[in-house]
N, C-alpha and C. Protein backbone atom coordinates (compact mmCIF):
# COMPACT_ATOMS: atom_id res chain seq x y z
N UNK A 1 -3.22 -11.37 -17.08
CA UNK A 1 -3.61 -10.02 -16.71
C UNK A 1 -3.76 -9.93 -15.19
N UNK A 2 -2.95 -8.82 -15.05
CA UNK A 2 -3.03 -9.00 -13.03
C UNK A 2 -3.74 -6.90 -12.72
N UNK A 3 -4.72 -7.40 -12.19
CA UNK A 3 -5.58 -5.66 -11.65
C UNK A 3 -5.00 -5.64 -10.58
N UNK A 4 -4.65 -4.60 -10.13
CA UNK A 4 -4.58 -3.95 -8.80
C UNK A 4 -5.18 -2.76 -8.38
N UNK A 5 -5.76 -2.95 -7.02
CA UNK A 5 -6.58 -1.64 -6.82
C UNK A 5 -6.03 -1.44 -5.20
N UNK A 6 -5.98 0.20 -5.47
CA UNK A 6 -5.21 0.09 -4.07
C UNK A 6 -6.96 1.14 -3.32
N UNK A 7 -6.08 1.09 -1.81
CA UNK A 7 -7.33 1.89 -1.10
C UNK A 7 -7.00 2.05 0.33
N UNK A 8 -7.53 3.12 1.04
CA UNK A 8 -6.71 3.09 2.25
C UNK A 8 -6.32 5.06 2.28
N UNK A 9 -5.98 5.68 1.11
CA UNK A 9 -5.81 7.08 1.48
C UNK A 9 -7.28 8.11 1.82
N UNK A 10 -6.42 9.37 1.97
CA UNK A 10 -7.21 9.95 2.66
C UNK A 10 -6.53 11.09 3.24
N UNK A 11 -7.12 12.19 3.72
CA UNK A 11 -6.77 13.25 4.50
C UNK A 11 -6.25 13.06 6.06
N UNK A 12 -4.94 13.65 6.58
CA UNK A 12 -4.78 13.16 7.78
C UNK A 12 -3.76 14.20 8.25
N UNK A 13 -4.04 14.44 9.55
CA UNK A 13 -2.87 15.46 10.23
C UNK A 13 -1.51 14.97 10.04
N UNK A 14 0.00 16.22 10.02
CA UNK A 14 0.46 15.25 10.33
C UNK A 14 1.34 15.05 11.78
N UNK A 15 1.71 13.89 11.70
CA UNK A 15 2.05 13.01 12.93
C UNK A 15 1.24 12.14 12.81
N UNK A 16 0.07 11.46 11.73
CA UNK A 16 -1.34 10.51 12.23
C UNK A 16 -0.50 9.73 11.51
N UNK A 17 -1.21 8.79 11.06
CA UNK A 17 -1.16 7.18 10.31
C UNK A 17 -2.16 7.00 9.67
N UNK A 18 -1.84 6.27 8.33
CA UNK A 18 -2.94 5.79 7.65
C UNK A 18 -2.33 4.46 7.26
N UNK A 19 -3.22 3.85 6.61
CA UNK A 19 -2.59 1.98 6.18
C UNK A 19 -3.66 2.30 4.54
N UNK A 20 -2.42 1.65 4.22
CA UNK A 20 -2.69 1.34 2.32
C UNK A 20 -2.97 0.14 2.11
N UNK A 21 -4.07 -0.38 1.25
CA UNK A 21 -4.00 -1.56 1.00
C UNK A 21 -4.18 -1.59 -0.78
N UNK A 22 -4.01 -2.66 -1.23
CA UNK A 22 -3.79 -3.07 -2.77
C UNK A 22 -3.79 -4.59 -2.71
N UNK A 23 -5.39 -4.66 -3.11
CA UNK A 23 -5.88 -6.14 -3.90
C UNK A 23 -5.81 -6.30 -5.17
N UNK A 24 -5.07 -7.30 -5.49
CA UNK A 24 -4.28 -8.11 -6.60
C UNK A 24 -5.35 -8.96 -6.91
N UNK A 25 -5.07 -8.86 -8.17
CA UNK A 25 -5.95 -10.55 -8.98
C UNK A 25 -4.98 -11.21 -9.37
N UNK A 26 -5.12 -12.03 -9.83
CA UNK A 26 -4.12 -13.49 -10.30
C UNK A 26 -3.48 -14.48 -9.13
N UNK A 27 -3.59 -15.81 -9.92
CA UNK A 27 -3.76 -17.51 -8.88
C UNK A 27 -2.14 -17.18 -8.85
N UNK A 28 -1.02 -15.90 -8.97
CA UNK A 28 0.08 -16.73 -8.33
C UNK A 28 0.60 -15.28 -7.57
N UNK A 29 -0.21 -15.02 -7.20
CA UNK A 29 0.49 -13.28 -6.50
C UNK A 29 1.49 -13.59 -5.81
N UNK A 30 1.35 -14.98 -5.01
CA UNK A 30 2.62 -15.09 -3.87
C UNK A 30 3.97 -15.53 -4.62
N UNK A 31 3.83 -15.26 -5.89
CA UNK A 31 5.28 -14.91 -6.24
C UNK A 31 5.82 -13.60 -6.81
N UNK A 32 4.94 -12.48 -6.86
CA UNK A 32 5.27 -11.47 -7.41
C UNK A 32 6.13 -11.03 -5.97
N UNK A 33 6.76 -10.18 -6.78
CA UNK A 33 7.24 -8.82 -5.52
C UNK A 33 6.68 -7.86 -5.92
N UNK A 34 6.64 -7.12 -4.55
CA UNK A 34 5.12 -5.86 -4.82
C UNK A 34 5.96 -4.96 -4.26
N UNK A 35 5.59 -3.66 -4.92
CA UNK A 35 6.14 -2.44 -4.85
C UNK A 35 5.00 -1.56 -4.41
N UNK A 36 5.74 -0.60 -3.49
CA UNK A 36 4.53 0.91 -3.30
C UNK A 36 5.82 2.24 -4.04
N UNK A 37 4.95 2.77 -4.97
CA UNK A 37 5.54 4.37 -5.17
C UNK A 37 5.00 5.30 -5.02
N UNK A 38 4.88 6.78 -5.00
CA UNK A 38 4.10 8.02 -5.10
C UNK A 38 4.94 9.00 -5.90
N UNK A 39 3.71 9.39 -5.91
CA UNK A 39 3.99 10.77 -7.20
C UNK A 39 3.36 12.42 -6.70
N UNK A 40 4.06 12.79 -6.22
CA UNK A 40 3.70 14.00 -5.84
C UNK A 40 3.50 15.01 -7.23
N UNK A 41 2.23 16.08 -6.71
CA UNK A 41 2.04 17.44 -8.51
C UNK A 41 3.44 17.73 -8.94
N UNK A 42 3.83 17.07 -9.86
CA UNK A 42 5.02 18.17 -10.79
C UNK A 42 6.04 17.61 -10.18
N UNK A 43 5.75 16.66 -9.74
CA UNK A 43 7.28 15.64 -9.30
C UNK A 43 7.20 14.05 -10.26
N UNK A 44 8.48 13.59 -10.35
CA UNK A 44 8.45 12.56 -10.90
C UNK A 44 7.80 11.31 -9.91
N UNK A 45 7.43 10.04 -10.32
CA UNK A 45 7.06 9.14 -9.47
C UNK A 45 8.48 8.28 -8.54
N UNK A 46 8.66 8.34 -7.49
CA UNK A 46 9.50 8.07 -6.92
C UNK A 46 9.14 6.67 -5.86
N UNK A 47 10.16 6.02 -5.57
CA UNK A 47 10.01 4.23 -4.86
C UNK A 47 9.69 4.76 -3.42
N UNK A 48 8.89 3.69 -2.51
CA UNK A 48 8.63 4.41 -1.37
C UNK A 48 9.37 2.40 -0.84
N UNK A 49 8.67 2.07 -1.14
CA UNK A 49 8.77 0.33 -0.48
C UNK A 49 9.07 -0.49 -1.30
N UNK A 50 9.53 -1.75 -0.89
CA UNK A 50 9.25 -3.14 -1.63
C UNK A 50 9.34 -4.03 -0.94
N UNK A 51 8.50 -5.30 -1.35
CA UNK A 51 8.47 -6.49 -0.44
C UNK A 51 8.67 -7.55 -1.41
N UNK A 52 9.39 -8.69 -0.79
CA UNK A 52 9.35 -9.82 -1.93
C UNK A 52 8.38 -10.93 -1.88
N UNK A 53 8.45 -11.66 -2.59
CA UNK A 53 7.40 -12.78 -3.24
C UNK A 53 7.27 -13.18 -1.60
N UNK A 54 8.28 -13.84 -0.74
CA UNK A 54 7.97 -14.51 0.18
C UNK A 54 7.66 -13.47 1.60
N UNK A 55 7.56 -11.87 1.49
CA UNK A 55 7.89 -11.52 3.04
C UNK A 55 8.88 -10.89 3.39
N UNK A 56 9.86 -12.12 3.33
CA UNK A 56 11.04 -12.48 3.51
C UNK A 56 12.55 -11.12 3.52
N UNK A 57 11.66 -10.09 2.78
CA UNK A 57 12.77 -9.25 2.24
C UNK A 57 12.02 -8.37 1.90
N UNK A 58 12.01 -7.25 2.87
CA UNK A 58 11.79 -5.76 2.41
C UNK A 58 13.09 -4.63 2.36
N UNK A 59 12.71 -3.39 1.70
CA UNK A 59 13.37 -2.57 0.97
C UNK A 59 12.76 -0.89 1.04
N UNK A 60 13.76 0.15 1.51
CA UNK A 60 12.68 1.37 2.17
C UNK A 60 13.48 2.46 1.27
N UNK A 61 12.86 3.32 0.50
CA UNK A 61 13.29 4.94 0.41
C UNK A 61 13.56 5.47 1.99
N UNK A 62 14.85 5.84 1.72
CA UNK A 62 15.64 7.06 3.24
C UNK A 62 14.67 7.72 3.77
N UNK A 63 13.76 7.96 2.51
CA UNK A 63 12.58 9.41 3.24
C UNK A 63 11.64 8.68 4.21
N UNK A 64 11.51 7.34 4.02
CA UNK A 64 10.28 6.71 5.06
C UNK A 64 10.81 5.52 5.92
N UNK A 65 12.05 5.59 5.78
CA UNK A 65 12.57 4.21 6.54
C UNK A 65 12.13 4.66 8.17
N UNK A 66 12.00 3.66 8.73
CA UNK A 66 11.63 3.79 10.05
C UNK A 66 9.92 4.50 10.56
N UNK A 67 9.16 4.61 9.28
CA UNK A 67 8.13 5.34 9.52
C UNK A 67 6.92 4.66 8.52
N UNK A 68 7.49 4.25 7.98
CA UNK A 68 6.44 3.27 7.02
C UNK A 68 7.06 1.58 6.92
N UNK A 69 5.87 0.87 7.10
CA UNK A 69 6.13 -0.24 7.02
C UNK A 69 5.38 -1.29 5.86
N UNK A 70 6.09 -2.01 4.99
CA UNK A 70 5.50 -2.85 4.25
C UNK A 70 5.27 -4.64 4.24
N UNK A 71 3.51 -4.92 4.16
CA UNK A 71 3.57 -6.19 4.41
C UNK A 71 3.02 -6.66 3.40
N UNK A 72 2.44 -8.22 3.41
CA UNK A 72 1.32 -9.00 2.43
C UNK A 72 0.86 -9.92 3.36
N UNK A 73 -0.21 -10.31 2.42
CA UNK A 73 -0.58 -11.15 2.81
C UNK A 73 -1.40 -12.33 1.62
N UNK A 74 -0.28 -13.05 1.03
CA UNK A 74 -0.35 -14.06 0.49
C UNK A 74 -1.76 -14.95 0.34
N UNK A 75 -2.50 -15.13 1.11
CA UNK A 75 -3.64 -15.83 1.58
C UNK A 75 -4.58 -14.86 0.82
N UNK A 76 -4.48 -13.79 1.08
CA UNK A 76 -5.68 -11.95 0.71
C UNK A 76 -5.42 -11.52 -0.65
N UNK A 77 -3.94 -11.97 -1.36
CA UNK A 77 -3.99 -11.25 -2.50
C UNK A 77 -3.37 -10.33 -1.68
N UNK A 78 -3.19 -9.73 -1.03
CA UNK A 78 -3.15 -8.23 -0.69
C UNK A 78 -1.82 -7.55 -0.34
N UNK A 79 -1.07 -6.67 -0.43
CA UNK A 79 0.19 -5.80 0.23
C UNK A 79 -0.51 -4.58 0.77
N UNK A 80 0.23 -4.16 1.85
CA UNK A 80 -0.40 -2.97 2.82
C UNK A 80 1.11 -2.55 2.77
N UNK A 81 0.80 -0.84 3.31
CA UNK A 81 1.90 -0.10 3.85
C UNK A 81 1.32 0.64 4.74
N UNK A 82 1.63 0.33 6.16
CA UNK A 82 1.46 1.20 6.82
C UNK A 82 2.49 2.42 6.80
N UNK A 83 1.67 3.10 7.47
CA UNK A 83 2.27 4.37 7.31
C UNK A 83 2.03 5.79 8.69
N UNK A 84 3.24 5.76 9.38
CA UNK A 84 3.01 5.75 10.81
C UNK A 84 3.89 7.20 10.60
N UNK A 85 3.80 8.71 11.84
CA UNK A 85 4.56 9.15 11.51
C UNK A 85 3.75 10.57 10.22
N UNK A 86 3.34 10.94 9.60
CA UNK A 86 3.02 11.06 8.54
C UNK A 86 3.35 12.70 8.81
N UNK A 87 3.93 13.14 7.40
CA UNK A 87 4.66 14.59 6.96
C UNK A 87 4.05 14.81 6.10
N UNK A 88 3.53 16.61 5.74
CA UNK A 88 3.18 16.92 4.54
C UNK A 88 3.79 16.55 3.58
N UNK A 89 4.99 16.51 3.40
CA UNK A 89 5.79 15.89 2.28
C UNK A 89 5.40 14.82 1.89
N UNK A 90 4.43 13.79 2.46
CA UNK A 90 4.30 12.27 2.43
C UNK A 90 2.99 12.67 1.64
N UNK A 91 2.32 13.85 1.06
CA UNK A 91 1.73 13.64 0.70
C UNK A 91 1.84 13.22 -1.56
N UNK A 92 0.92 12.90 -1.70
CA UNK A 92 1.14 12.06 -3.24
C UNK A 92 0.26 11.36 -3.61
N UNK A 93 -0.31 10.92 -4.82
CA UNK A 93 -0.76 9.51 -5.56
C UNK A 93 0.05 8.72 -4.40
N UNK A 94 -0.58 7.56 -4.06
CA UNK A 94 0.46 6.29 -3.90
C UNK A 94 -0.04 5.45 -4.69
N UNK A 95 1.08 4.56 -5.33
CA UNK A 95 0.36 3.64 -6.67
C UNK A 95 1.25 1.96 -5.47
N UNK A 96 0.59 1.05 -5.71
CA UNK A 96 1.18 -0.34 -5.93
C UNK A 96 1.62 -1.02 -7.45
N UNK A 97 2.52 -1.68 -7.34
CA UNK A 97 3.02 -2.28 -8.64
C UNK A 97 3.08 -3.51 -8.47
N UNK A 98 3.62 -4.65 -9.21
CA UNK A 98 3.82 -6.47 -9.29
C UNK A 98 4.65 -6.25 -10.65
N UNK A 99 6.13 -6.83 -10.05
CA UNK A 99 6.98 -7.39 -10.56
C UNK A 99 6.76 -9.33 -10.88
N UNK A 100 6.17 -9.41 -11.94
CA UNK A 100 5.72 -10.74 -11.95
C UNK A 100 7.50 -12.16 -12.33
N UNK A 101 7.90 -11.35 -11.77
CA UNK A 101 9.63 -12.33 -12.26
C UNK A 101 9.77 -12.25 -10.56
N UNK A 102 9.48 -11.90 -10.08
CA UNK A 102 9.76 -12.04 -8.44
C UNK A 102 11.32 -11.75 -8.12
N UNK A 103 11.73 -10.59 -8.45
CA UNK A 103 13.13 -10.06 -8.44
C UNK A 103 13.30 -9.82 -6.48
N UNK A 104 14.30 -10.01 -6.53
CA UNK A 104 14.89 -10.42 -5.02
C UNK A 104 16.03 -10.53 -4.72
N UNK A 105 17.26 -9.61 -4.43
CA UNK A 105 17.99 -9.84 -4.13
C UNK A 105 18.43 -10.84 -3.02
N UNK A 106 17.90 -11.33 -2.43
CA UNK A 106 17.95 -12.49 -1.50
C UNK A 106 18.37 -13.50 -2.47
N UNK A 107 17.96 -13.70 -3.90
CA UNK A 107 17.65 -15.01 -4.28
C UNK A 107 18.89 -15.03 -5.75
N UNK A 108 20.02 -13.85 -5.34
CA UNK A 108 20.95 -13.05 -6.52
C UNK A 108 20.60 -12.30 -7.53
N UNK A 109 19.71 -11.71 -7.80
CA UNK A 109 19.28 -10.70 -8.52
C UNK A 109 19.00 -9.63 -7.91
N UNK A 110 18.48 -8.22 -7.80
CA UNK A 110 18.41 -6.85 -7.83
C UNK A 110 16.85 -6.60 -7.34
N UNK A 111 16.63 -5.92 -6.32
CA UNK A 111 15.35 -5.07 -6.67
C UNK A 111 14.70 -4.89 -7.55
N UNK A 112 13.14 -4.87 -7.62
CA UNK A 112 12.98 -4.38 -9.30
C UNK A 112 12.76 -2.88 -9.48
N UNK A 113 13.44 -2.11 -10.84
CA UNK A 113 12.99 -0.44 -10.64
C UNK A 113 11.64 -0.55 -11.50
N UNK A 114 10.95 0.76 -11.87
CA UNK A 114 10.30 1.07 -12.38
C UNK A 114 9.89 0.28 -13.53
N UNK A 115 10.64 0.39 -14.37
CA UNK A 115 10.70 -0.37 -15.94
C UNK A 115 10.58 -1.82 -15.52
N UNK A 116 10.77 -2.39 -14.19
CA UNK A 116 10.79 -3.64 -14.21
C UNK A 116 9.52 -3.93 -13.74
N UNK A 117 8.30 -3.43 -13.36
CA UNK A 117 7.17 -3.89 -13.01
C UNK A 117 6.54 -4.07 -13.94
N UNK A 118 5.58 -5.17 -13.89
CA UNK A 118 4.60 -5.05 -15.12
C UNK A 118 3.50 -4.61 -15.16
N UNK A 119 2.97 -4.50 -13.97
CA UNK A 119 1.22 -3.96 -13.66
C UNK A 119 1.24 -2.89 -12.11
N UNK A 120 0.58 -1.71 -12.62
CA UNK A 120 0.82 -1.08 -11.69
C UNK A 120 -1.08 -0.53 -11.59
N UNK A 121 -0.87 -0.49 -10.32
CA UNK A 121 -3.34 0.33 -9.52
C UNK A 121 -3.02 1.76 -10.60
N UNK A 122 -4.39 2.42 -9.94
CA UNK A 122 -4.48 3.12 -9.88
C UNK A 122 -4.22 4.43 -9.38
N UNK A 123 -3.55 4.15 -8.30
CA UNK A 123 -3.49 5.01 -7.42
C UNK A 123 -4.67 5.42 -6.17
N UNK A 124 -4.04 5.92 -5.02
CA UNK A 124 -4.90 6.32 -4.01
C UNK A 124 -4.08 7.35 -3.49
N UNK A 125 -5.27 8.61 -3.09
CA UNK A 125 -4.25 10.11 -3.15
C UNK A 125 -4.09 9.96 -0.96
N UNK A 126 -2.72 10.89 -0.87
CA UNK A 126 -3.15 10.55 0.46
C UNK A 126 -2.57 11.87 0.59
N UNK A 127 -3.19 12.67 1.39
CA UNK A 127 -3.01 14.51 1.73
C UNK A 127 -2.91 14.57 3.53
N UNK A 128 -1.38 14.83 3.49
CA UNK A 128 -1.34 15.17 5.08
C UNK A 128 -1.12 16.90 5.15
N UNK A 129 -2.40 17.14 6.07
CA UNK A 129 -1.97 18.21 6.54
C UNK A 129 -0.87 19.05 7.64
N UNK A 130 -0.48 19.76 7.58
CA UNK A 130 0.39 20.45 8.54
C UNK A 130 -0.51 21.40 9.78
């Protein structure tokens, strides 16, 4: 059983920045690959990031490339997304996920989608104003 709790949103102009974080339980996180998505009212949940087991290999939705950045930190349990830049549009739930097969195209396999995560937070709402 792996919890995740994310934390870090919040209300923010936009053009500001906020940073997401999501603490993981379980003795082998540094092999999951961790995902960030959001879900905007009356929209489906859509991929924002991904990072792999090692770092080594991140992965961006068009809508935030160059404006959001995703890390971990192996040692913390933890994945962050910063998030620099920020558009009303950016606003949403943001959820974290753990792909516990550590999918990686680096390593010949695929990104993982949706259906491929196994444990996904709660969510943390993040509201940019205009």
């Amino acid at each position: 059983q792996v919890q995740l709790v994310e934390s870090g949103g919040g209300l923010v102009q936009a053009g500001g920045s906020l940073r997401l974080s999501c603490a993981a339980s379980g003795r082998t996180f540094s092999t999951y690959t961790m995902g960030w998505f959001r879900q905007a009212p009356g929209k489906e949940r859509e991929f924002v990031a991904v990072i792999s087991w090692s770092a080594g290999n991140t992965y961006y939705a068009d809508s935030v490339k160059g404006r959001f950045t995703i890390s971990r930190d192996n040692a913390k349990n933890t994945v962050y997304l910063q998030m620099n830049s920020l558009k009303p549009e950016d606003t949403a739930v943001y959820y974290c996920a753990a792909d516990l097969e550590g999918l990686d195209p680096m390593y010949g396999s695929r990104w993982p989608t949706i259906p491929d995560y196994d444990y996904w937070g709660r969510g943390t709402q993040v509201t940019v104003s205009s």
